[in-house]
PDB file of N, CA and C in Angstrom:
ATOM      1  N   UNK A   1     -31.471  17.595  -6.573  1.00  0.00           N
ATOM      2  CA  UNK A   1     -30.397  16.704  -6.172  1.00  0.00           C
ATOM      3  C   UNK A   1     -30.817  15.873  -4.959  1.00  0.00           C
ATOM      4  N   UNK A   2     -30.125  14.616  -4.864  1.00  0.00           N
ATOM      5  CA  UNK A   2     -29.987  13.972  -3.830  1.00  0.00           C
ATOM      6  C   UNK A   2     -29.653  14.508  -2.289  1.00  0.00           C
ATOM      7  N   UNK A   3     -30.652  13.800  -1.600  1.00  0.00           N
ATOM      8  CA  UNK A   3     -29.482  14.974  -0.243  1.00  0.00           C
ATOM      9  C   UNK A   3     -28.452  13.377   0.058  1.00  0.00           C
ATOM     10  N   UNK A   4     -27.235  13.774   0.418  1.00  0.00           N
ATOM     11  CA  UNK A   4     -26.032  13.069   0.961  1.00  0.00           C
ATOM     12  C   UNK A   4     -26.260  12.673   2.848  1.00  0.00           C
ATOM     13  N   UNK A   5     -26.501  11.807   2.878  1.00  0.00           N
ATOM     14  CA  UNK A   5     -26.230  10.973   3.915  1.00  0.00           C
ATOM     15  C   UNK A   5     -24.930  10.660   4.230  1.00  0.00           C
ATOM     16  N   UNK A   6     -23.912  10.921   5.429  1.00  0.00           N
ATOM     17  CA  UNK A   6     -23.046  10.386   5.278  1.00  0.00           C
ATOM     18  C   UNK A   6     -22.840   8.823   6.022  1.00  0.00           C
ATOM     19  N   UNK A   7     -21.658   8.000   5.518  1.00  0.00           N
ATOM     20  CA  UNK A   7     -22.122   6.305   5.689  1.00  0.00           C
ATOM     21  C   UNK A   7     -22.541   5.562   5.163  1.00  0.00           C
ATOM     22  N   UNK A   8     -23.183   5.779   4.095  1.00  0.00           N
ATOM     23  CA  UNK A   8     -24.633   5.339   3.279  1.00  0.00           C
ATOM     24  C   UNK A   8     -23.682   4.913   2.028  1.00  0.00           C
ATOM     25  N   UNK A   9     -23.040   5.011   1.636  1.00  0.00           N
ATOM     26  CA  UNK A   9     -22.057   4.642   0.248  1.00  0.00           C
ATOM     27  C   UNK A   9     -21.193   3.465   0.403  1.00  0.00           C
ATOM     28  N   UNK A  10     -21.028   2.766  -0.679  1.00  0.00           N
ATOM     29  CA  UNK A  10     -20.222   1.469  -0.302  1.00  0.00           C
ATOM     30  C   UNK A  10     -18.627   1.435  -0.982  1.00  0.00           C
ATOM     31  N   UNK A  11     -17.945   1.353   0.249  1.00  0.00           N
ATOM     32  CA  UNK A  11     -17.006   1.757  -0.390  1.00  0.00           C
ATOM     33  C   UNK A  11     -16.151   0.397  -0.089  1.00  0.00           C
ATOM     34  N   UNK A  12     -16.513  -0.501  -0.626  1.00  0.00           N
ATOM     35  CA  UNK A  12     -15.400  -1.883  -0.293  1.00  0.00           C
ATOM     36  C   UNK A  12     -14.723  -2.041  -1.251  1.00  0.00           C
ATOM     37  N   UNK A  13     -14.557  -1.495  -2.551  1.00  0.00           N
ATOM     38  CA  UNK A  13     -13.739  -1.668  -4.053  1.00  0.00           C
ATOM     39  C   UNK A  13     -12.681  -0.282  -3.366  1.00  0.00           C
ATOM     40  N   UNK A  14     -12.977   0.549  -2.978  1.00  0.00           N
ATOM     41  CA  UNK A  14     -12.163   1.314  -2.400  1.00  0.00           C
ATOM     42  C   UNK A  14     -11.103   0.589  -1.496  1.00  0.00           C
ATOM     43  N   UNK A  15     -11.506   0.175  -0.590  1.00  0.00           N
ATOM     44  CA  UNK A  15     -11.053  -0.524   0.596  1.00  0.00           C
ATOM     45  C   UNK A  15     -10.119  -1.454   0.188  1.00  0.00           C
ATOM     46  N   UNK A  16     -10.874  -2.108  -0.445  1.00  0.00           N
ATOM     47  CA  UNK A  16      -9.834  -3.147  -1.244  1.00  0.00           C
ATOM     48  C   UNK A  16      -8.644  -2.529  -2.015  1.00  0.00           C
ATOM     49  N   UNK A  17      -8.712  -1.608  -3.261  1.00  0.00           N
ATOM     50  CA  UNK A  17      -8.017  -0.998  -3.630  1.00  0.00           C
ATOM     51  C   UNK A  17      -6.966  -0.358  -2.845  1.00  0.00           C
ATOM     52  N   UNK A  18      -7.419   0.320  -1.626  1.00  0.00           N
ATOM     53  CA  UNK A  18      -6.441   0.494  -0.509  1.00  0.00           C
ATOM     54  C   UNK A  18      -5.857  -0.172   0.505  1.00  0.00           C
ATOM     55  N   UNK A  19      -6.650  -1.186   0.591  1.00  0.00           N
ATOM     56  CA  UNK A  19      -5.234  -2.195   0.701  1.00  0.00           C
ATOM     57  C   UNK A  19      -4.741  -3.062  -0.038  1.00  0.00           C
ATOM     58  N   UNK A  20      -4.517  -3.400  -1.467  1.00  0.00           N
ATOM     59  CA  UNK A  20      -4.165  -3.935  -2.108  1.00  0.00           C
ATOM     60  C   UNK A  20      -2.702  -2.685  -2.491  1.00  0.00           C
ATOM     61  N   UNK A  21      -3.186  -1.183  -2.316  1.00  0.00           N
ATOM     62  CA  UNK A  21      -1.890  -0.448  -2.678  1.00  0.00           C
ATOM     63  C   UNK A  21      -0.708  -0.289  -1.791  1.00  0.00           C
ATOM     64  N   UNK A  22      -1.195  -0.859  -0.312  1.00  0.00           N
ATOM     65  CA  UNK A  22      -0.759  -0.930   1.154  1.00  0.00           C
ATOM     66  C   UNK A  22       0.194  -1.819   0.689  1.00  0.00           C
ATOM     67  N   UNK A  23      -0.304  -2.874   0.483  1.00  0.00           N
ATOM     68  CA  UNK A  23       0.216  -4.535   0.851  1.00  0.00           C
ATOM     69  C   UNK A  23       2.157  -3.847  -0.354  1.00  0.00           C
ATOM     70  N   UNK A  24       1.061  -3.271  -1.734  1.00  0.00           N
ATOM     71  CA  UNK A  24       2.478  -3.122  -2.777  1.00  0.00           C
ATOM     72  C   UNK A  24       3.727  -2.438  -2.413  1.00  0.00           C
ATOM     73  N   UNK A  25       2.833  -1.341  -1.449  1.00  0.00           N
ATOM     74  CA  UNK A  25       4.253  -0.380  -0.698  1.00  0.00           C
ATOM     75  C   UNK A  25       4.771  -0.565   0.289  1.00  0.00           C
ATOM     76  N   UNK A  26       4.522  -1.628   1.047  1.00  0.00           N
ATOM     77  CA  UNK A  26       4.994  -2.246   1.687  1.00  0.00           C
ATOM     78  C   UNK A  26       6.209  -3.538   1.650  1.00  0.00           C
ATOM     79  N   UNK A  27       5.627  -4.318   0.352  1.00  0.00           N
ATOM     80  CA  UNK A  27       6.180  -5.190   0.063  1.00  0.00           C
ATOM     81  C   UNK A  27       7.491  -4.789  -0.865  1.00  0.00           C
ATOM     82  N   UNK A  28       7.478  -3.991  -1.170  1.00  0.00           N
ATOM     83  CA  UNK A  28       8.598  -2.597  -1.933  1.00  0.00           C
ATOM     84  C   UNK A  28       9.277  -1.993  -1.140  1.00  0.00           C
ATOM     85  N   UNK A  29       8.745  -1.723  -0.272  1.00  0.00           N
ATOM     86  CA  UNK A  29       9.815  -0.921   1.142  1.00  0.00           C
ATOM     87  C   UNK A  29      10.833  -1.894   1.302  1.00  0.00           C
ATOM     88  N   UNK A  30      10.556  -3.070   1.678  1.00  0.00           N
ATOM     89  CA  UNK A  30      11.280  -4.633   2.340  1.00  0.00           C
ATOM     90  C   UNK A  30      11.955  -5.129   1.021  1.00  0.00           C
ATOM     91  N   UNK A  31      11.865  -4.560  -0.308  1.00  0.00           N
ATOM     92  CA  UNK A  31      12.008  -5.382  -1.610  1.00  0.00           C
ATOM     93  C   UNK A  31      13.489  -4.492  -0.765  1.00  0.00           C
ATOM     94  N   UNK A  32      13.429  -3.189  -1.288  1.00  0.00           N
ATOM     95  CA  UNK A  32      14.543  -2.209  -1.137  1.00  0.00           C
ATOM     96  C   UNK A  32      15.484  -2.104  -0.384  1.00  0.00           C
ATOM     97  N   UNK A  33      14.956  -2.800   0.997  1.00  0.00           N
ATOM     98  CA  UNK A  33      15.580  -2.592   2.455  1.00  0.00           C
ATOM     99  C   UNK A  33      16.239  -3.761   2.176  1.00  0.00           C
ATOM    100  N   UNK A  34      16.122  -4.918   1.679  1.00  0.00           N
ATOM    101  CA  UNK A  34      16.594  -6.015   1.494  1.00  0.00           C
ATOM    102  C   UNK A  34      17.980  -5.376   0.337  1.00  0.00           C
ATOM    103  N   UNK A  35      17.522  -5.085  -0.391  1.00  0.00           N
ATOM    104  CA  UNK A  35      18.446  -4.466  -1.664  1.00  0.00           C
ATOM    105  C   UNK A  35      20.043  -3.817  -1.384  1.00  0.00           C
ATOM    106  N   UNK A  36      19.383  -2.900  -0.278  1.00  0.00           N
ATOM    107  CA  UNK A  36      20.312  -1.846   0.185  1.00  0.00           C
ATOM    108  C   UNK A  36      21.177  -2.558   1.047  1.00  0.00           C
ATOM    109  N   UNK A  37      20.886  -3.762   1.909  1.00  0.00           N
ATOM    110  CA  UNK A  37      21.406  -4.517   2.839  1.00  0.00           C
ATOM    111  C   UNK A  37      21.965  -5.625   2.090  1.00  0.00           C
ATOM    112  N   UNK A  38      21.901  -5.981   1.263  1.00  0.00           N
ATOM    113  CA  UNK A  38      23.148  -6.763   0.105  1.00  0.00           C
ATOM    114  C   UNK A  38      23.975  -6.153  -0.160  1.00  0.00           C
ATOM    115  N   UNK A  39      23.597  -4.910  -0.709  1.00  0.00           N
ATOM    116  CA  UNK A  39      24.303  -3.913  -1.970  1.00  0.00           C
ATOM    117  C   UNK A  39      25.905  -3.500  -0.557  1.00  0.00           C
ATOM    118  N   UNK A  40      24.842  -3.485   0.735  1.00  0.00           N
ATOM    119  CA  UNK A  40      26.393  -3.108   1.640  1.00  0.00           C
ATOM    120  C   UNK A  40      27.308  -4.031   2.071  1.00  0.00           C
ATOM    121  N   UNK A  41      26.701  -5.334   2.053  1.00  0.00           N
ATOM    122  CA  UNK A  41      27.566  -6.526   2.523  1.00  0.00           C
ATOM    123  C   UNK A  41      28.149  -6.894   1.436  1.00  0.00           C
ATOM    124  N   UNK A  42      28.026  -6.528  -0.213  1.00  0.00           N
ATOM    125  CA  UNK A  42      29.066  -6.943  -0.833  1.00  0.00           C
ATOM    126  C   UNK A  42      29.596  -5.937  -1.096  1.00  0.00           C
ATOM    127  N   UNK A  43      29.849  -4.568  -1.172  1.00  0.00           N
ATOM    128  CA  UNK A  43      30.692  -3.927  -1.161  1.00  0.00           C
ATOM    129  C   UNK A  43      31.549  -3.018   0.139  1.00  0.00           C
ATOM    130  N   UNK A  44      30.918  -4.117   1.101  1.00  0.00           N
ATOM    131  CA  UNK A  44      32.040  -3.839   2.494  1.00  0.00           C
ATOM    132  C   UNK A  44      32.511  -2.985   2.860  1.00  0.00           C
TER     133      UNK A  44
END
């Protein structure tokens, strides 16, 4: 086997992937928070 270096691996499809899943749960938190803050001003 290989010996493992750590650092040595490229992990930018990762990176990306994690923040591309950031940006979604984020933008979903605020979808919701927005949601919940209608849902109370029209039913008062």
């Amino acid at each position: 086997m290989a010996d493992h270096k750590p650092g040595e691996m490229d992990i930018t499809e990762q990176e990306k992937t994690f923040h591309g899943f950031m940006k979604a749960v984020t933008w979903s938190a605020v979808g919701i928070l927005v949601f919940l803050v209608l849902l109370a001003m029209i039913n008062g």
